[in-house]
C-alpha atoms as a PDB file:
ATOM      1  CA  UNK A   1       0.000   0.000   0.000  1.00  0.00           C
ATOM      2  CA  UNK A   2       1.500   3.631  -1.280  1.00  0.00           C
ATOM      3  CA  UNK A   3       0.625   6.548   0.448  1.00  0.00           C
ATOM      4  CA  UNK A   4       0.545   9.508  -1.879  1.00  0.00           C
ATOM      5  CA  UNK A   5       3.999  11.557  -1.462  1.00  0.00           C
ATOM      6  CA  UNK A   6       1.984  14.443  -0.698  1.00  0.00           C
ATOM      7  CA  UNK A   7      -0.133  13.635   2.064  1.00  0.00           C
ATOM      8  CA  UNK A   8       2.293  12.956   4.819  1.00  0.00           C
ATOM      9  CA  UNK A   9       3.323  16.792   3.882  1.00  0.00           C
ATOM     10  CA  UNK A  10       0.308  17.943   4.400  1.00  0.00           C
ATOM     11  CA  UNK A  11      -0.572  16.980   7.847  1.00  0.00           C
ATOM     12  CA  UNK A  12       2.931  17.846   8.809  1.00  0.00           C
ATOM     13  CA  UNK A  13       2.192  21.699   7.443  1.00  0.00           C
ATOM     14  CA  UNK A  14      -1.333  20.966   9.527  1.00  0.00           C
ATOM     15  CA  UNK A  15       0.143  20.344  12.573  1.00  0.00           C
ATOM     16  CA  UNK A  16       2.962  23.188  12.393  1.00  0.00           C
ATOM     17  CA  UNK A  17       0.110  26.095  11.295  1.00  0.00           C
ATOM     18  CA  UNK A  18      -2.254  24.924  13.730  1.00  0.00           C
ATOM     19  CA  UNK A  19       0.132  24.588  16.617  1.00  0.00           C
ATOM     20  CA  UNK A  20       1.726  27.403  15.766  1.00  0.00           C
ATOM     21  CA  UNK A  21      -1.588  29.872  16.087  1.00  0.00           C
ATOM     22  CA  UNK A  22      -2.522  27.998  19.228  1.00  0.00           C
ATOM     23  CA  UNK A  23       0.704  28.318  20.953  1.00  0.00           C
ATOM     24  CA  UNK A  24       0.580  32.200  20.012  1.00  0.00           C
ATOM     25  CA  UNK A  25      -3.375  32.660  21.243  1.00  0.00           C
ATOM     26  CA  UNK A  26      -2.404  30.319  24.388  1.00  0.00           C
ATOM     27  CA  UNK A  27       0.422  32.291  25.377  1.00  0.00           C
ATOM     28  CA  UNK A  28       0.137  36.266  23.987  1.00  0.00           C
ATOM     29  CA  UNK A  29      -3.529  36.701  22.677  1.00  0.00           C
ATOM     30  CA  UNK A  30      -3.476  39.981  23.928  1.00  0.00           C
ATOM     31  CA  UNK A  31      -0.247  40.880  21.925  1.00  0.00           C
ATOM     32  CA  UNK A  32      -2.043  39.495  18.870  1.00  0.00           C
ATOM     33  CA  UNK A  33      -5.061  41.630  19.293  1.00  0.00           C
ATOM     34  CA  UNK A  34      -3.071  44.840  20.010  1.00  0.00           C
ATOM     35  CA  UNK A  35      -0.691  44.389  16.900  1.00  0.00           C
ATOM     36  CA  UNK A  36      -3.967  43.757  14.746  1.00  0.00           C
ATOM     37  CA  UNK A  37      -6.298  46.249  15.812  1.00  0.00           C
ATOM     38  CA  UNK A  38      -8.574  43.422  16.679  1.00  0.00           C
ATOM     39  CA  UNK A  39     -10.930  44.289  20.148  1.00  0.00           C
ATOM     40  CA  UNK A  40     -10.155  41.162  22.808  1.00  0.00           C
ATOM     41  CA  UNK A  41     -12.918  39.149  24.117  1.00  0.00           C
ATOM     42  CA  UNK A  42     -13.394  40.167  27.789  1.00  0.00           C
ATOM     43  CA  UNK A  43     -11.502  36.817  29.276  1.00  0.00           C
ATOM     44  CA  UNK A  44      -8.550  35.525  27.801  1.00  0.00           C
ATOM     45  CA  UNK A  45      -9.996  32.424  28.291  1.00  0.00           C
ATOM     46  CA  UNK A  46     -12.232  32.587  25.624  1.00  0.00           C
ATOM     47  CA  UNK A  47      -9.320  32.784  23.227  1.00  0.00           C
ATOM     48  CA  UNK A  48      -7.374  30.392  25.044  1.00  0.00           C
ATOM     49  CA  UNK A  49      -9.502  27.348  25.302  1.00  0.00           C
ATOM     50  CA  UNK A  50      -9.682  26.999  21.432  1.00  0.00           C
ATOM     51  CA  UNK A  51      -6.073  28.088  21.426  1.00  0.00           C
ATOM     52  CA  UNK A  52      -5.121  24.605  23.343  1.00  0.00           C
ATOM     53  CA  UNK A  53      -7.710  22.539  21.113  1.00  0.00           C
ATOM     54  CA  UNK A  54      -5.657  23.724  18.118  1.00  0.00           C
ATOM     55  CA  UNK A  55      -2.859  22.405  19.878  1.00  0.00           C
ATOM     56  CA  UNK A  56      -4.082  19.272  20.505  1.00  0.00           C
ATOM     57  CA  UNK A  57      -5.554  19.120  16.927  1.00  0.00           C
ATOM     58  CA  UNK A  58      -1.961  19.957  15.664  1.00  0.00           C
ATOM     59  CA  UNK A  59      -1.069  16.444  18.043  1.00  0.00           C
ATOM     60  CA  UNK A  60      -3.295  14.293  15.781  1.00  0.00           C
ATOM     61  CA  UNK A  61      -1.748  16.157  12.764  1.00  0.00           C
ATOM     62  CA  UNK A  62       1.664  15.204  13.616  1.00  0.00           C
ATOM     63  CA  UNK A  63       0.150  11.310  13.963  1.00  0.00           C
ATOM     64  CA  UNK A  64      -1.437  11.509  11.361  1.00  0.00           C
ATOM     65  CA  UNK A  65       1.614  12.445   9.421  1.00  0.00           C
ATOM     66  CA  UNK A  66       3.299   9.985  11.180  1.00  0.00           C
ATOM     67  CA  UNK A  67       1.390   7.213   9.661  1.00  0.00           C
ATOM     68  CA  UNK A  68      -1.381   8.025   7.314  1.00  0.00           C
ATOM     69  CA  UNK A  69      -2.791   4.772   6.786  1.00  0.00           C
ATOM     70  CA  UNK A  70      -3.435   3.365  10.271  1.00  0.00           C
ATOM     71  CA  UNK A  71      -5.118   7.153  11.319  1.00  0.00           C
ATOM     72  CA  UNK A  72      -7.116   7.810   8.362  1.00  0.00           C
ATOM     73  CA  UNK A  73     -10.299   7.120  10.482  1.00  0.00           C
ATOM     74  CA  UNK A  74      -9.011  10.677  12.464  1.00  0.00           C
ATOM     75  CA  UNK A  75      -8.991  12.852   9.627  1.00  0.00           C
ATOM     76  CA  UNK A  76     -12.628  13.396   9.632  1.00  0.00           C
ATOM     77  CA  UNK A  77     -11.562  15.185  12.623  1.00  0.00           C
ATOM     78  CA  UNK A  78      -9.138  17.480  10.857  1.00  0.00           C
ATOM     79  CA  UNK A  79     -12.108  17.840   8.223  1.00  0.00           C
ATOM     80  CA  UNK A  80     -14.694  18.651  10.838  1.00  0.00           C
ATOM     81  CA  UNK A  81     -12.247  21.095  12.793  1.00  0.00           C
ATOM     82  CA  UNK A  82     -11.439  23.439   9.679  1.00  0.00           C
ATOM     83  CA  UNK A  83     -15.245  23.296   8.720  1.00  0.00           C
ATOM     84  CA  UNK A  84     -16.559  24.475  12.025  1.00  0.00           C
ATOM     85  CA  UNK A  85     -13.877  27.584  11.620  1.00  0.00           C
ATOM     86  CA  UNK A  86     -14.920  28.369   7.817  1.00  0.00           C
ATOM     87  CA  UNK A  87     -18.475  27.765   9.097  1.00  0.00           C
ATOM     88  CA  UNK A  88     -18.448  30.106  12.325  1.00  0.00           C
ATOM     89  CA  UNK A  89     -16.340  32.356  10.806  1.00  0.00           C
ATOM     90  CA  UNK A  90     -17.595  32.956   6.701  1.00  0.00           C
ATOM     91  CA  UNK A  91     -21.510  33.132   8.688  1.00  0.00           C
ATOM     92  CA  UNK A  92     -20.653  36.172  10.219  1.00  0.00           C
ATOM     93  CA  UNK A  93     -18.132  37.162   7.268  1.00  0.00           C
ATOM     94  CA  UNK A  94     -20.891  37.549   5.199  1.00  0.00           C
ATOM     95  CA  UNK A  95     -24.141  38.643   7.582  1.00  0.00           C
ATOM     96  CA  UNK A  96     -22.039  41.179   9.524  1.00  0.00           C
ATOM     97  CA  UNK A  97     -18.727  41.507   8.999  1.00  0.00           C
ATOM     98  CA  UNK A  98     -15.823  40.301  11.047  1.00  0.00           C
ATOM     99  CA  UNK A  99     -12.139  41.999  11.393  1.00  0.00           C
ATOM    100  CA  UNK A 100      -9.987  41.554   8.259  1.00  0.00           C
ATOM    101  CA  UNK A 101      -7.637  39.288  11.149  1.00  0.00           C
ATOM    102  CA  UNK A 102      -9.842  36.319  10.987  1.00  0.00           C
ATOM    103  CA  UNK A 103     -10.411  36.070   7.274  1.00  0.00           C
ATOM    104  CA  UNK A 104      -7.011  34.450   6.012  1.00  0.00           C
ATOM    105  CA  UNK A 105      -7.347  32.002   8.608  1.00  0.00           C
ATOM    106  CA  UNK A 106     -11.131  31.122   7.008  1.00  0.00           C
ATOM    107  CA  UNK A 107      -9.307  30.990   3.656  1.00  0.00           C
ATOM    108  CA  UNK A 108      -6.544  28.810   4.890  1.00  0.00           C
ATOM    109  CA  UNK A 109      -8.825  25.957   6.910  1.00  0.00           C
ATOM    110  CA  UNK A 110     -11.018  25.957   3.752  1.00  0.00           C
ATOM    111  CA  UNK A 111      -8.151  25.050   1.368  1.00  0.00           C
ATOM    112  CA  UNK A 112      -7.367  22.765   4.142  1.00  0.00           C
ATOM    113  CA  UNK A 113     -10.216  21.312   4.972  1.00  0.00           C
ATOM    114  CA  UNK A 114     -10.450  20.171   0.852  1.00  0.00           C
ATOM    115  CA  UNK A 115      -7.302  18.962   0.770  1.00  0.00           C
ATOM    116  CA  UNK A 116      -7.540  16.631   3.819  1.00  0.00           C
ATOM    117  CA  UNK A 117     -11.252  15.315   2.626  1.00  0.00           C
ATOM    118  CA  UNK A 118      -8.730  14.433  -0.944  1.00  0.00           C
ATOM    119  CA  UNK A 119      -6.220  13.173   1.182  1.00  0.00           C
ATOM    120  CA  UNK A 120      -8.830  10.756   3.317  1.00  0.00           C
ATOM    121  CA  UNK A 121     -10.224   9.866  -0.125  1.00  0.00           C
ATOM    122  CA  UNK A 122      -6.854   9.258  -1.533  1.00  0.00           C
ATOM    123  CA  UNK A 123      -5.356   6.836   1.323  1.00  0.00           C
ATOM    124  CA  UNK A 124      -8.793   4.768   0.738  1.00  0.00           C
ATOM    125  CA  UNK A 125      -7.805   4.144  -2.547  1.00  0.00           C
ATOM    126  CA  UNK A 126      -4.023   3.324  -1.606  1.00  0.00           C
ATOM    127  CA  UNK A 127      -5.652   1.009   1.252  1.00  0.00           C
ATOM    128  CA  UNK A 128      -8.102  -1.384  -1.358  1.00  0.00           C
ATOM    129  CA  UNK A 129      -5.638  -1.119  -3.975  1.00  0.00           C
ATOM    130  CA  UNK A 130      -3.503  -4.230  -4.927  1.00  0.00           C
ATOM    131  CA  UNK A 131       0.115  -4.642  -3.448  1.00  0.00           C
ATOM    132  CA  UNK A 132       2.959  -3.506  -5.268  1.00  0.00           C
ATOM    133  CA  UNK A 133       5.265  -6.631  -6.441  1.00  0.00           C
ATOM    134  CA  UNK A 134       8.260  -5.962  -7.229  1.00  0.00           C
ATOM    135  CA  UNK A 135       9.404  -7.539 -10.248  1.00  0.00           C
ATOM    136  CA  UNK A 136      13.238  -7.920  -8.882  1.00  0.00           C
ATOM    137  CA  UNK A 137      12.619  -8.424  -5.433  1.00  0.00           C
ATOM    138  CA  UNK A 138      14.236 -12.012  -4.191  1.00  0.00           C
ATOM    139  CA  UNK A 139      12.833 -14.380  -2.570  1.00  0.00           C
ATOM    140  CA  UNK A 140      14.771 -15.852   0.491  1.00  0.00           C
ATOM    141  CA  UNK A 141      14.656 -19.624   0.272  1.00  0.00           C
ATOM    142  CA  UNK A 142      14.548 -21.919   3.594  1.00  0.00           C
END
């Protein structure tokens, strides 16, 4: 079974952008807000929360990466995750409005959230397809 080159890649860019923006919201959200012009929720907590769930998310990345096959069944996950964000986020991009600071992000766990419904499609196919023989290979003899 051949995983796709590219997949293993992607989950490993996953895991660094996602762990990445929590580590920065978990540990200086309110620098974040400041440099952006962005107005901060009235606890940090409420950034801070989703902040670690990125981080853990960015965990299962790095597994998946790891081993593709064998964690397929957690990319839905990944899928699910980036939805929620374009979902929350794009509803209230296009009713009211949100702060140009959000709106890459949307962009980005769109793109993303394509890519790893292709790549979950993808390692289906590399799991039901036949088994690579290779026509030099040797057999050892008892």
């Amino acid at each position: 079974m051949n995983v796709p080159l590219w997949i293993r890649p992607l989950f490993v860019l996953a895991a660094a952008y996602d762990g990445l923006l929590g580590l920065l919201f978990l540990v200086a959200p309110r620098f974040l807000f400041d440099q952006y012009g962005v107005p901060p929720p009235n606890h940090p907590a409420y950034v801070q929360f989703p902040a670690a769930l990125l981080i853990v998310f960015a965990l299962m990345f790095v597994n998946i990466a790891r081993d593709p096959l064998p964690n397929r069944p957690l990319i839905p996950y990944g899928v699910l995750l980036k939805v929620a964000y374009c979902g929350v986020a794009g509803w209230y991009w296009l009713r009211t409005g949100i702060p140009w600071f959000w709106k890459p992000f949307a962009v980005i766990d769109l793109i993303m959230a394509v890519l790893f419904a292709w790549a979950y499609a993808a390692l289906e196919a590399a799991s039901t397809a036949e088994p690579t023989i290779r026509p030099h290979a040797k057999e050892v003899e008892s």
